[in-house]
Protein backbone atom coordinates (compact mmCIF):
# COMPACT_ATOMS: atom_id res chain seq x y z
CA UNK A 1 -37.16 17.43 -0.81
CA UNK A 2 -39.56 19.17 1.00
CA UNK A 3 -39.89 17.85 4.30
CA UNK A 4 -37.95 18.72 8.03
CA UNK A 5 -33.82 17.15 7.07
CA UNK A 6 -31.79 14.83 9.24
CA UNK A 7 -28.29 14.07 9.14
CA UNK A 8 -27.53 10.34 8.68
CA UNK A 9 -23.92 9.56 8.58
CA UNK A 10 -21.32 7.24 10.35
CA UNK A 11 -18.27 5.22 10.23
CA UNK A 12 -17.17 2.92 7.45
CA UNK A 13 -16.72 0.50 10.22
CA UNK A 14 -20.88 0.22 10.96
CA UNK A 15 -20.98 -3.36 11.22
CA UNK A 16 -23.33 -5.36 8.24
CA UNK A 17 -25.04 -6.77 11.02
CA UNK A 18 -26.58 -3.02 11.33
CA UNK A 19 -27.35 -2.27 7.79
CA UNK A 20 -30.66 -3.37 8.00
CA UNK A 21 -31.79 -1.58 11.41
CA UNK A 22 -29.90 1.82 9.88
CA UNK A 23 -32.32 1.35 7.24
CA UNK A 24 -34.97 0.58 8.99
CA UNK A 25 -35.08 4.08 11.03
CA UNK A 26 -34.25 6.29 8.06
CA UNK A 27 -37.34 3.71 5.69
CA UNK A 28 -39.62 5.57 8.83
CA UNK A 29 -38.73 8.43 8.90
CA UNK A 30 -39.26 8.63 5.03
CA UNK A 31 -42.50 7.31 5.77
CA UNK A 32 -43.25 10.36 7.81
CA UNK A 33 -41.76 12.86 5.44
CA UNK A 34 -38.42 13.46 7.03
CA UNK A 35 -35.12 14.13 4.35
CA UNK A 36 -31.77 12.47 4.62
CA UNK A 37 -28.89 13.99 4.53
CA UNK A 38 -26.06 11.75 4.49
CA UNK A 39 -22.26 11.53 2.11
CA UNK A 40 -23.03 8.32 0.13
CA UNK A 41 -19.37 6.65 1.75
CA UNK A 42 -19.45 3.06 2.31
CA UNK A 43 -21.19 1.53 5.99
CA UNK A 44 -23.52 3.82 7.98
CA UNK A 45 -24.32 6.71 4.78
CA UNK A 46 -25.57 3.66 2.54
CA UNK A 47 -27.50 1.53 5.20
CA UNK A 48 -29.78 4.90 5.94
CA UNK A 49 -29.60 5.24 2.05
CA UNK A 50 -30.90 1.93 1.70
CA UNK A 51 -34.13 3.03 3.74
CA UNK A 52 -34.45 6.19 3.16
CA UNK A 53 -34.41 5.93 -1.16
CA UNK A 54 -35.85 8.63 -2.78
CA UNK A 55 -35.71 10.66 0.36
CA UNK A 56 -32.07 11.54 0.17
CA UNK A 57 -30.03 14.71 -0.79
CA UNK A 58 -26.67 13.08 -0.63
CA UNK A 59 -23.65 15.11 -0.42
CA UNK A 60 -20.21 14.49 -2.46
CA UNK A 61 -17.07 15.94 -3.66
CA UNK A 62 -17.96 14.78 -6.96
CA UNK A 63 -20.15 13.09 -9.02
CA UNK A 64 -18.39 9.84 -8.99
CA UNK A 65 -20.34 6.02 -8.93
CA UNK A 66 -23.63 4.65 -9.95
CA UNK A 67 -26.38 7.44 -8.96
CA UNK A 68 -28.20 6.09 -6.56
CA UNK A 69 -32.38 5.85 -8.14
CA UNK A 70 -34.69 8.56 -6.26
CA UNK A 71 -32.02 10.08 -4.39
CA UNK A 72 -30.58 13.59 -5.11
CA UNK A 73 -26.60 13.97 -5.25
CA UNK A 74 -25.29 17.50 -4.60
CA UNK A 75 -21.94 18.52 -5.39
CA UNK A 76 -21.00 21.74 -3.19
CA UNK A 77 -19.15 23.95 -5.45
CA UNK A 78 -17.79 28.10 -5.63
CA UNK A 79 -18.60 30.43 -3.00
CA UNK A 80 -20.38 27.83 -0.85
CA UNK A 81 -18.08 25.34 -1.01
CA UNK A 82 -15.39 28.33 0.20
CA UNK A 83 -17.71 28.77 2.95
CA UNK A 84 -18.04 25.26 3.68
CA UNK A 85 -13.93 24.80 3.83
CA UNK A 86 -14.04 27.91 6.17
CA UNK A 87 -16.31 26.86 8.75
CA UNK A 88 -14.77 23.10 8.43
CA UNK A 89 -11.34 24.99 8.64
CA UNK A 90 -12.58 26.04 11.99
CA UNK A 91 -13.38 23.05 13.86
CA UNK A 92 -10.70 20.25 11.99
CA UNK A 93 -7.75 19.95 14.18
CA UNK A 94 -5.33 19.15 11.37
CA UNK A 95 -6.97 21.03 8.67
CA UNK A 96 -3.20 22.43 7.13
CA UNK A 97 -2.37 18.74 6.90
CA UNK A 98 -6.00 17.78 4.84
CA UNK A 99 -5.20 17.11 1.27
CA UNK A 100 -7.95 19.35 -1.56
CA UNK A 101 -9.64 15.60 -1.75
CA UNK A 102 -9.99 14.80 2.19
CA UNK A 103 -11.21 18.70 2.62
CA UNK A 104 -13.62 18.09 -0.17
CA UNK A 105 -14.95 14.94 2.28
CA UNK A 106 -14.60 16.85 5.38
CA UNK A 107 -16.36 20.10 3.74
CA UNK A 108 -19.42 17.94 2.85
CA UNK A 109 -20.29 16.93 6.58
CA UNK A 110 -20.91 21.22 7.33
CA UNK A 111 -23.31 20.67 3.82
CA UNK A 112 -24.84 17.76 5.84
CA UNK A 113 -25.66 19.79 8.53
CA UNK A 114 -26.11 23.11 7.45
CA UNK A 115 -28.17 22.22 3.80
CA UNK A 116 -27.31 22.95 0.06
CA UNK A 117 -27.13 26.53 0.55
CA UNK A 118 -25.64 26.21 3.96
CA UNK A 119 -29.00 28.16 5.97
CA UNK A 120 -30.67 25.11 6.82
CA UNK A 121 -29.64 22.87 10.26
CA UNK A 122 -30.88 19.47 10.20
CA UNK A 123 -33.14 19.01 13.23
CA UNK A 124 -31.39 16.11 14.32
CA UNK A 125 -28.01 13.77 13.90
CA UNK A 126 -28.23 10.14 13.80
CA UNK A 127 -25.00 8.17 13.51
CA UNK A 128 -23.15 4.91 14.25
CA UNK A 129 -19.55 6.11 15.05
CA UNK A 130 -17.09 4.85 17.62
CA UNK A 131 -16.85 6.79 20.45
CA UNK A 132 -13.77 8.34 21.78
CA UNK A 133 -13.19 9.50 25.54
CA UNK A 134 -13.40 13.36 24.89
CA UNK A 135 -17.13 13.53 23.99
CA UNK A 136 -15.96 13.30 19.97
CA UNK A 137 -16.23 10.21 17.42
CA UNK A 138 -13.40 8.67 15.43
CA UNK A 139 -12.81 9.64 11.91
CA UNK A 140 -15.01 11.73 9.24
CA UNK A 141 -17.97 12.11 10.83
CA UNK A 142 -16.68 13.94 14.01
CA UNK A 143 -16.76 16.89 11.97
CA UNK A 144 -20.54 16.89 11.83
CA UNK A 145 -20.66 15.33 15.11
CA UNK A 146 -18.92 18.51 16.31
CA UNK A 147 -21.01 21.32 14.25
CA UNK A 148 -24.26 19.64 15.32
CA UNK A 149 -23.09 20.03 18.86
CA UNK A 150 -22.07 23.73 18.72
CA UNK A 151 -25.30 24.47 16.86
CA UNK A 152 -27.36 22.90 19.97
CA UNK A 153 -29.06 20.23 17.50
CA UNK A 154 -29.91 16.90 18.88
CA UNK A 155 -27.42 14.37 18.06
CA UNK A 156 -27.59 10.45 18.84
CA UNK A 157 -24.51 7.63 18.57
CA UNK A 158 -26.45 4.14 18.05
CA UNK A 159 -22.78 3.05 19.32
CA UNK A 160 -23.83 3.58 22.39
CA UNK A 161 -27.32 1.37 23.65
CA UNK A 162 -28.67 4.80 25.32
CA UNK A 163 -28.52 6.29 22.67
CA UNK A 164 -29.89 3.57 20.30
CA UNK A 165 -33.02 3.44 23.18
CA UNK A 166 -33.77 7.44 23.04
CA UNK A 167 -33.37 7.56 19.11
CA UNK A 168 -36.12 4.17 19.16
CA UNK A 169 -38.52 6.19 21.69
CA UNK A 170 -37.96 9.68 19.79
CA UNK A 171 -38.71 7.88 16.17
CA UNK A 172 -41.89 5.92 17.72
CA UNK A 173 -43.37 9.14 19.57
CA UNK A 174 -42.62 10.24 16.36
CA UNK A 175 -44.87 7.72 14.33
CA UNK A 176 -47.62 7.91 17.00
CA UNK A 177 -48.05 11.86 16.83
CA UNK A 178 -47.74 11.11 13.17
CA UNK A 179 -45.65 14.50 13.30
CA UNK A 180 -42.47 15.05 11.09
CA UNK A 181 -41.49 17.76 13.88
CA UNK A 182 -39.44 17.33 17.24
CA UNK A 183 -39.66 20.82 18.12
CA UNK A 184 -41.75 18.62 21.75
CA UNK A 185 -38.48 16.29 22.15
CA UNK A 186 -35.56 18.78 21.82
């Protein structure tokens, strides 16, 4: 995958009634080049899978499932997936209380946004997740929610309809520069 990465992750909970507009969004942004990263779990990581096909690097704890075709599973292992625990280590409230298979989930959001080798931010992170009153998201994907925001990269709920508006406008400025970059709409 050559092109600029994005994070696409979310809750479990997306509602079906999203899958196709998920995949929609990451189908254009494949179109103009962009990568997905995302965890292959069930509801928001496999609508923008749907779209974005062969335009994936897809992060798990192991190689489990039906590959999906075109798309590129990692599995973190060794020193970087030490790393990864360490920096998730840092930001999970409750990480003494994660069992080695929910650290091996929670370790492959930092691989989400930091790349394979753990040098390379996404530019942005798109994500269906239900809001909670503190500025976080329930479940999994706060973890990524979280590193994206202490590493000052863009990040967008579609939970929330502003959000869903200034992910639409970024995406079609987007396709109208015909630009895979948002260096402009940081």
């Amino acid at each position: 995958m050559n092109g600029p990465a994005y994070a696409g992750i979310g809750s479990r909970k997306t509602p079906e009634a999203l899958r196709h507009v998920l995949a929609e969004y990451a189908r254009r942004l494949a179109k103009l080049g962009w990568t997905l990263r995302s965890g292959r779990a069930p509801g928001a990581d496999s609508y923008f899978q749907l779209g974005a096909a062969g335009s994936a690097e897809l992060y798990v704890p192991s190689d489990y499932g039906p590959k999906p075709v075109g798309a590129r599973l990692i599995v973190p292992e060794g020193d970087l997936l030490a790393r990864a625990f360490l920096v998730a280590s840092t930001v999970h409230p409750a990480w003494e209380r994660c069992s080695t298979y929910a650290r091996l989930l929670l370790a492959r959001n930092v691989f989400q946004v930091y790349g394979e080798r753990l040098d390379d931010n996404v530019r942005f992170l798109v994500a269906w997740a239900v809001p909670r009153g503190d500025g976080s998201v329930e479940g999994g994907t706060n973890l990524a929610w979280t590193l994206a925001r202490i590493a000052g990269i863009p990040r967008y709920n579609l939970f929330a309809p502003s959000d869903d508006r200034r992910f639409s406008e970024m995406l079609t400025q987007l396709e109208a520069a015909g630009l895979p970059s948002i260096a402009e709409h940081d």
